[in-house]
PDB file of N, CA and C in Angstrom:
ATOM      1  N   UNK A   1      83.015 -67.436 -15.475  1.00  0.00           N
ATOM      2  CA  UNK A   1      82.988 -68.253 -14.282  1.00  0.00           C
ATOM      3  C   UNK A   1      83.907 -67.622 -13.233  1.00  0.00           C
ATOM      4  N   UNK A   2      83.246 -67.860 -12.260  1.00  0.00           N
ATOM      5  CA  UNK A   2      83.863 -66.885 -11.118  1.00  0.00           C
ATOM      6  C   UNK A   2      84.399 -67.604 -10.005  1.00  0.00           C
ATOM      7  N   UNK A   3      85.732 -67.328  -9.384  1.00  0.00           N
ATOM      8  CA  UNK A   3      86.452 -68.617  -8.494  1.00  0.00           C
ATOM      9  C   UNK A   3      86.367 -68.039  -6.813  1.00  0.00           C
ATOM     10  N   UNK A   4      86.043 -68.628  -6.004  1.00  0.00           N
ATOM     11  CA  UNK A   4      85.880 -67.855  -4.887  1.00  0.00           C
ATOM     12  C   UNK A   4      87.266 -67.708  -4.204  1.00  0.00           C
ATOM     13  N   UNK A   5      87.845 -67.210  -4.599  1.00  0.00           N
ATOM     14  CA  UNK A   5      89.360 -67.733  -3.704  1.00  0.00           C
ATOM     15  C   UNK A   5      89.896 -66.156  -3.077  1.00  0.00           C
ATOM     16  N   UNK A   6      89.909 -66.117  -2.117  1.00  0.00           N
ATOM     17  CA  UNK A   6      90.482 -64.925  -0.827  1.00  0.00           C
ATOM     18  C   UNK A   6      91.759 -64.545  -1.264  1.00  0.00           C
ATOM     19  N   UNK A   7      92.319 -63.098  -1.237  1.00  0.00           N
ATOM     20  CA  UNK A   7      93.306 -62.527  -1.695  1.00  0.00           C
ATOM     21  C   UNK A   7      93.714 -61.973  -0.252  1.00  0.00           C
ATOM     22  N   UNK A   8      94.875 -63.025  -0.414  1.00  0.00           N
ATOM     23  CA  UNK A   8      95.087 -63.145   1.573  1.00  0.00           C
ATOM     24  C   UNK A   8      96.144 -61.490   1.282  1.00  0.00           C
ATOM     25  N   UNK A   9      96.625 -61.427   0.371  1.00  0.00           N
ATOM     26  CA  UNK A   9      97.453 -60.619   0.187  1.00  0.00           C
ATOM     27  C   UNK A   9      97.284 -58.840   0.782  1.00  0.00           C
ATOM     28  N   UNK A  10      96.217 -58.715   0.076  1.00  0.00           N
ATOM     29  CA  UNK A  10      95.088 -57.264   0.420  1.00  0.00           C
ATOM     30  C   UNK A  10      94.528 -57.905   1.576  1.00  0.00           C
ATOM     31  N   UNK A  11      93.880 -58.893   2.388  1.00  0.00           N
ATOM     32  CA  UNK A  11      93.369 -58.654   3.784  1.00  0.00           C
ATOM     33  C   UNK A  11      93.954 -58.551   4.631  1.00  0.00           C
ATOM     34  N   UNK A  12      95.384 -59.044   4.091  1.00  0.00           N
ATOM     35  CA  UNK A  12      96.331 -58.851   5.332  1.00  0.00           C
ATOM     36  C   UNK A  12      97.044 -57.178   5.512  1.00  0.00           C
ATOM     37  N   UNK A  13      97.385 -56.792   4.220  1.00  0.00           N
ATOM     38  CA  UNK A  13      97.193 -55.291   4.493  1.00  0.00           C
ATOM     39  C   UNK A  13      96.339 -54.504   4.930  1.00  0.00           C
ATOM     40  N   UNK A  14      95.579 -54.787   4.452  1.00  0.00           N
ATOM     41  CA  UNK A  14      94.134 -54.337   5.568  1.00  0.00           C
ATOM     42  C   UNK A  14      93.705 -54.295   6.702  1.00  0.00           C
ATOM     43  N   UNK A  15      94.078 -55.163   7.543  1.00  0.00           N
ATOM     44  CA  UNK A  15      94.484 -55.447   8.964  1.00  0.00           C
ATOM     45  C   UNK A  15      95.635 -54.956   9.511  1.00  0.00           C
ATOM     46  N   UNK A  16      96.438 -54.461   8.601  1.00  0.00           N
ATOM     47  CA  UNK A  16      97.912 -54.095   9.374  1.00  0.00           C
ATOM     48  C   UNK A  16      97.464 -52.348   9.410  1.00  0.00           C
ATOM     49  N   UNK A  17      96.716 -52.069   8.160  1.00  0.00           N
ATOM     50  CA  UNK A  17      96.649 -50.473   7.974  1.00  0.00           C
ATOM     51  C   UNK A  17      95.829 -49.830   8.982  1.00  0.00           C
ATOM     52  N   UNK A  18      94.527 -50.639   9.496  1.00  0.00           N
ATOM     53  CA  UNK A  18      93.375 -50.728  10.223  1.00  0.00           C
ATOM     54  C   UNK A  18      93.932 -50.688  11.509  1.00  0.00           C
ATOM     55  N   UNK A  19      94.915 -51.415  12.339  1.00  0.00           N
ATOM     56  CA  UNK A  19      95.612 -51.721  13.225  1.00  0.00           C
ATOM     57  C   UNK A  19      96.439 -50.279  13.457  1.00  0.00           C
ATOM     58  N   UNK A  20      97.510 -50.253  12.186  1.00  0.00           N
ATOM     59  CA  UNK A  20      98.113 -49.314  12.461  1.00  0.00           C
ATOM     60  C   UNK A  20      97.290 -47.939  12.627  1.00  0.00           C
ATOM     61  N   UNK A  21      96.351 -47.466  12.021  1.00  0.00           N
ATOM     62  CA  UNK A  21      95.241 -46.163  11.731  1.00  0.00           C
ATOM     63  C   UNK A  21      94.875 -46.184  13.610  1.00  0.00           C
ATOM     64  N   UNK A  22      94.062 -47.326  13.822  1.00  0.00           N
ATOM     65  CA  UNK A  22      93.513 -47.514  15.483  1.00  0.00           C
ATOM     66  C   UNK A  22      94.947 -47.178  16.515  1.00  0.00           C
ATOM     67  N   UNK A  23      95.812 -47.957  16.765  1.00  0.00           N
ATOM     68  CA  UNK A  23      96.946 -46.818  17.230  1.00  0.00           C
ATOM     69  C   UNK A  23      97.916 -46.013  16.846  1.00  0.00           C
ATOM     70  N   UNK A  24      97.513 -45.237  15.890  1.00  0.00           N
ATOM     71  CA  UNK A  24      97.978 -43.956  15.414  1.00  0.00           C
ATOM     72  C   UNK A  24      97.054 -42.893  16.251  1.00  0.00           C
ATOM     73  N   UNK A  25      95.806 -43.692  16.319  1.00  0.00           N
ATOM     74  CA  UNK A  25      94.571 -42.039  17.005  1.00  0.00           C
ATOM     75  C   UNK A  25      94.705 -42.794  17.972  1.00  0.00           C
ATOM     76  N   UNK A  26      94.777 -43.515  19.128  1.00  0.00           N
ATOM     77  CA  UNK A  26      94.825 -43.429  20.325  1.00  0.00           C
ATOM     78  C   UNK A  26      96.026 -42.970  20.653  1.00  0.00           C
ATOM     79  N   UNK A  27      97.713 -42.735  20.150  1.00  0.00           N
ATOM     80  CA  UNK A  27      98.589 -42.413  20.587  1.00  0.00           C
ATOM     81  C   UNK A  27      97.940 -40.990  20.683  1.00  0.00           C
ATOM     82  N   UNK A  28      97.575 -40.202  19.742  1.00  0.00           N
ATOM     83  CA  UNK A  28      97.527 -38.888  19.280  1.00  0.00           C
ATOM     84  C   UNK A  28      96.031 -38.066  20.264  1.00  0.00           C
ATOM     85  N   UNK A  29      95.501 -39.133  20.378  1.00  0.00           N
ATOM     86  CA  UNK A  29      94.338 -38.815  21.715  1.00  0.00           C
ATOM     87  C   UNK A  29      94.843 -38.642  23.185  1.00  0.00           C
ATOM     88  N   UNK A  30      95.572 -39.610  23.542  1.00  0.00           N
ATOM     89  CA  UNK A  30      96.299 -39.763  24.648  1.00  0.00           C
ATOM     90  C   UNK A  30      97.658 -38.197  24.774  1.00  0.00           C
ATOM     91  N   UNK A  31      98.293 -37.952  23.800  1.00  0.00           N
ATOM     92  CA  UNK A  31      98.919 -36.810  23.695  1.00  0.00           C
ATOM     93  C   UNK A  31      98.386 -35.614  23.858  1.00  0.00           C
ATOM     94  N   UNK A  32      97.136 -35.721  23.277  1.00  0.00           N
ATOM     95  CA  UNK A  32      95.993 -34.183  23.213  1.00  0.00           C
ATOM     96  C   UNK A  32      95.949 -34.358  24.274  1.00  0.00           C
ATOM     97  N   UNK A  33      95.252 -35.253  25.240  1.00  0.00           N
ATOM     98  CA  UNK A  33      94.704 -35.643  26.308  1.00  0.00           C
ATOM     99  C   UNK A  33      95.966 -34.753  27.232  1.00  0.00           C
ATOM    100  N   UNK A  34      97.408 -35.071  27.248  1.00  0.00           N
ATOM    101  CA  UNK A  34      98.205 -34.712  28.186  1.00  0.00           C
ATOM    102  C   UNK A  34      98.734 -33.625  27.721  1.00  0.00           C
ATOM    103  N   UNK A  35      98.996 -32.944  27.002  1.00  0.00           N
ATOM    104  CA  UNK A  35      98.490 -31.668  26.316  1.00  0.00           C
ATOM    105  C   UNK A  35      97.807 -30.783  26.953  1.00  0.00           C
ATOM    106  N   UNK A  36      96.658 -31.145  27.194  1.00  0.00           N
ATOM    107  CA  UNK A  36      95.633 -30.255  27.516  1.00  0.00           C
ATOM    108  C   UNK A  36      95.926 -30.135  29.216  1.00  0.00           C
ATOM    109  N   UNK A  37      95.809 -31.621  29.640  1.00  0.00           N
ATOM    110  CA  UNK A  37      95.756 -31.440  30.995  1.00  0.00           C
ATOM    111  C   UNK A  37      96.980 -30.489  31.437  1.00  0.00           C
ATOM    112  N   UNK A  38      97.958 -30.641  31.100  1.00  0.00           N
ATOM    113  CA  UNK A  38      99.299 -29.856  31.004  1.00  0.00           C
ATOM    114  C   UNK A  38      98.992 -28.379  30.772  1.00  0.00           C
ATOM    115  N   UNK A  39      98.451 -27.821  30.189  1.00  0.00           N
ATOM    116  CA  UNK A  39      97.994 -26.418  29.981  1.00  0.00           C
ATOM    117  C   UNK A  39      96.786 -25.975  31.026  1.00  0.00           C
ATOM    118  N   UNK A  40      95.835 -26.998  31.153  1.00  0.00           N
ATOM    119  CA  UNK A  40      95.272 -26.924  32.751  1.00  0.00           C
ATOM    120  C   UNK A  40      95.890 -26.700  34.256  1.00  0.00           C
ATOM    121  N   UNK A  41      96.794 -27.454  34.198  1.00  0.00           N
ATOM    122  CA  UNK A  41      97.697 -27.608  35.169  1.00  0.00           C
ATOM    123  C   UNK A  41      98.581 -26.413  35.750  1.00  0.00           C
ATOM    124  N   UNK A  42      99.131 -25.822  34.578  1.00  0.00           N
ATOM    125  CA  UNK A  42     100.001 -24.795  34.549  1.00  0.00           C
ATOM    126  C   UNK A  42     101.390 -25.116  35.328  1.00  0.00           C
ATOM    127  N   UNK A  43     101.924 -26.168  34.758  1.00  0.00           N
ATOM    128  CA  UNK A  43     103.267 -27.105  34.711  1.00  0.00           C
ATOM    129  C   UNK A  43     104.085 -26.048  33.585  1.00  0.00           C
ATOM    130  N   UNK A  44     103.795 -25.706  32.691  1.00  0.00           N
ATOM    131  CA  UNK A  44     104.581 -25.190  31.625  1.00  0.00           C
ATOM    132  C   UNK A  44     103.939 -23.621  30.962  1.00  0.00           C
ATOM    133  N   UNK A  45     104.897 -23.818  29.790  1.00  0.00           N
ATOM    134  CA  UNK A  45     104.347 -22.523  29.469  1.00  0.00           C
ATOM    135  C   UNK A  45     103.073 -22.473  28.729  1.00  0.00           C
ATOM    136  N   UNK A  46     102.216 -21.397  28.962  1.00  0.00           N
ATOM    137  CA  UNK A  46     100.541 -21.647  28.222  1.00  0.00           C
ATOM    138  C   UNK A  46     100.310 -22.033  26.828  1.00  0.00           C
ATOM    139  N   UNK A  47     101.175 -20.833  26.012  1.00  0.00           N
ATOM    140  CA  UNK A  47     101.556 -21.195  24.621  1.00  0.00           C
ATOM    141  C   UNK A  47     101.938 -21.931  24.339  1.00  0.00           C
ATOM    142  N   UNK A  48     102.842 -22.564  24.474  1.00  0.00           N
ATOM    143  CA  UNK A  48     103.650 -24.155  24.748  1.00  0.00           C
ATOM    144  C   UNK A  48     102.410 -25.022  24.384  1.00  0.00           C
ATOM    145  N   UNK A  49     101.753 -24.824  25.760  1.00  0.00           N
ATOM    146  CA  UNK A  49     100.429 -26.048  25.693  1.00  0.00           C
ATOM    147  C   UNK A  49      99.354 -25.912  24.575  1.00  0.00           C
ATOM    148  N   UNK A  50      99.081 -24.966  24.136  1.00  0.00           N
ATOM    149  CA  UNK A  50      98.211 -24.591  23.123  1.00  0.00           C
ATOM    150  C   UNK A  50      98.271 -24.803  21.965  1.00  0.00           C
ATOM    151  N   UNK A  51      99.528 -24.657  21.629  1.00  0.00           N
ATOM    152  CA  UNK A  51     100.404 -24.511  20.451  1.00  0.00           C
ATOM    153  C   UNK A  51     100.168 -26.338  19.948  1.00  0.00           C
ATOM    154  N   UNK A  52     100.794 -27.058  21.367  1.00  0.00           N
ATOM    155  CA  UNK A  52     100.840 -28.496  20.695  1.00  0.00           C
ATOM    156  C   UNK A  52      98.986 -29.498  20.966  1.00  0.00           C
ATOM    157  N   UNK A  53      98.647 -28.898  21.764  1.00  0.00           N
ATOM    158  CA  UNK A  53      97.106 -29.491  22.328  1.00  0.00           C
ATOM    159  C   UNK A  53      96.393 -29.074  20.631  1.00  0.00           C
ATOM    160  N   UNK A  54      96.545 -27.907  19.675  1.00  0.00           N
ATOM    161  CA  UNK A  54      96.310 -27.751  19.052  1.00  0.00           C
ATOM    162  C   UNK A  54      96.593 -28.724  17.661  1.00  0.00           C
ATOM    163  N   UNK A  55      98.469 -28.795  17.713  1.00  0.00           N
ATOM    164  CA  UNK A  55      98.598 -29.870  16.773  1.00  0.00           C
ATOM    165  C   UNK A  55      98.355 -31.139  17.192  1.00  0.00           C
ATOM    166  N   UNK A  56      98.328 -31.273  18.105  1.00  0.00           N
ATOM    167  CA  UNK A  56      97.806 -32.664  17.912  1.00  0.00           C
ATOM    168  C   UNK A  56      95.861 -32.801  17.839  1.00  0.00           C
ATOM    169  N   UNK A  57      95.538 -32.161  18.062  1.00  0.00           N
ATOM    170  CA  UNK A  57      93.996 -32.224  17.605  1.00  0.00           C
ATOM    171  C   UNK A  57      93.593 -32.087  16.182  1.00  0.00           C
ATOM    172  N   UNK A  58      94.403 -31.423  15.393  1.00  0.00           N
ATOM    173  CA  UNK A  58      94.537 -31.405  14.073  1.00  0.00           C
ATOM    174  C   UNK A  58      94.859 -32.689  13.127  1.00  0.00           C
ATOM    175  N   UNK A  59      96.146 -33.247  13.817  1.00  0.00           N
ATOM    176  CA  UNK A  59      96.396 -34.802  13.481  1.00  0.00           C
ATOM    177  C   UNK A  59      95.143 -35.300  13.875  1.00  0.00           C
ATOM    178  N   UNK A  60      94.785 -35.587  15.132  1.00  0.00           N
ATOM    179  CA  UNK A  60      93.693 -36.309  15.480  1.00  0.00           C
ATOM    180  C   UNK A  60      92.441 -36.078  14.027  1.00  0.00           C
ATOM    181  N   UNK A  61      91.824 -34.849  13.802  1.00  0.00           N
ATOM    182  CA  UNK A  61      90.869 -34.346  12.610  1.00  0.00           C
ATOM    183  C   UNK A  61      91.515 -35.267  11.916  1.00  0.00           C
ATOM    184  N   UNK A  62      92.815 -35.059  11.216  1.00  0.00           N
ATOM    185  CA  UNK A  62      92.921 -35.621   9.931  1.00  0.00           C
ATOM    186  C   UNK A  62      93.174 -37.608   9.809  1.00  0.00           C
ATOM    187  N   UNK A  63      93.453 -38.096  10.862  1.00  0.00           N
ATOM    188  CA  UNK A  63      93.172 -39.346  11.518  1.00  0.00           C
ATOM    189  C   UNK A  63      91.605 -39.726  11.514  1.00  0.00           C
ATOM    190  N   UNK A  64      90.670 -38.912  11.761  1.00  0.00           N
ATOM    191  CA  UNK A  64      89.339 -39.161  11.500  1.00  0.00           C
ATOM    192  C   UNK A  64      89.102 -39.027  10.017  1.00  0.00           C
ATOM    193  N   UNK A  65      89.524 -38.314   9.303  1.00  0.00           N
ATOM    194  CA  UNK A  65      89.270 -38.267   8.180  1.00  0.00           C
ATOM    195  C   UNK A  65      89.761 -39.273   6.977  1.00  0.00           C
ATOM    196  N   UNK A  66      91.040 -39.485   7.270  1.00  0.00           N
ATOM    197  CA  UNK A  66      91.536 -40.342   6.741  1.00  0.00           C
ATOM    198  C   UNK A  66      90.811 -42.015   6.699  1.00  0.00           C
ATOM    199  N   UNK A  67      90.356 -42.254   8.069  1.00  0.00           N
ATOM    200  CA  UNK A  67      90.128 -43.491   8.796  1.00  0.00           C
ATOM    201  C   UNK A  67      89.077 -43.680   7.977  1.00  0.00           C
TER     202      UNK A  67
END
């Protein structure tokens, strides 16, 4: 016999991880994002911009993957 009863315990982690995952990749989008434009711009140094437009697109990959 089977009891229908909600395991508030796990949905509520679930919502916090889901939450946290959704702005983890918009911080890390928004960074690429200024990143890049920044290496467009030519505000700084090229490598500089490449170097991090790169890591953070990598986080971003593994943020999709994870998600």
């Amino acid at each position: 016999m089977q009891t229908k009863s909600t395991n508030w315990v796990s949905l509520l982690t679930l919502v916090i991880i889901a939450t946290s995952i959704v702005f983890l990749f918009l911080l890390v989008l928004l960074l690429a994002i200024a990143s890049v434009m920044d290496l467009f711009n030519q505000n700084g140094d090229p490598a500089a911009g490449m170097i991090s437009a790169t890591a953070f697109g990598f986080v971003l990959l593994l943020l999709l993957a994870c998600g």
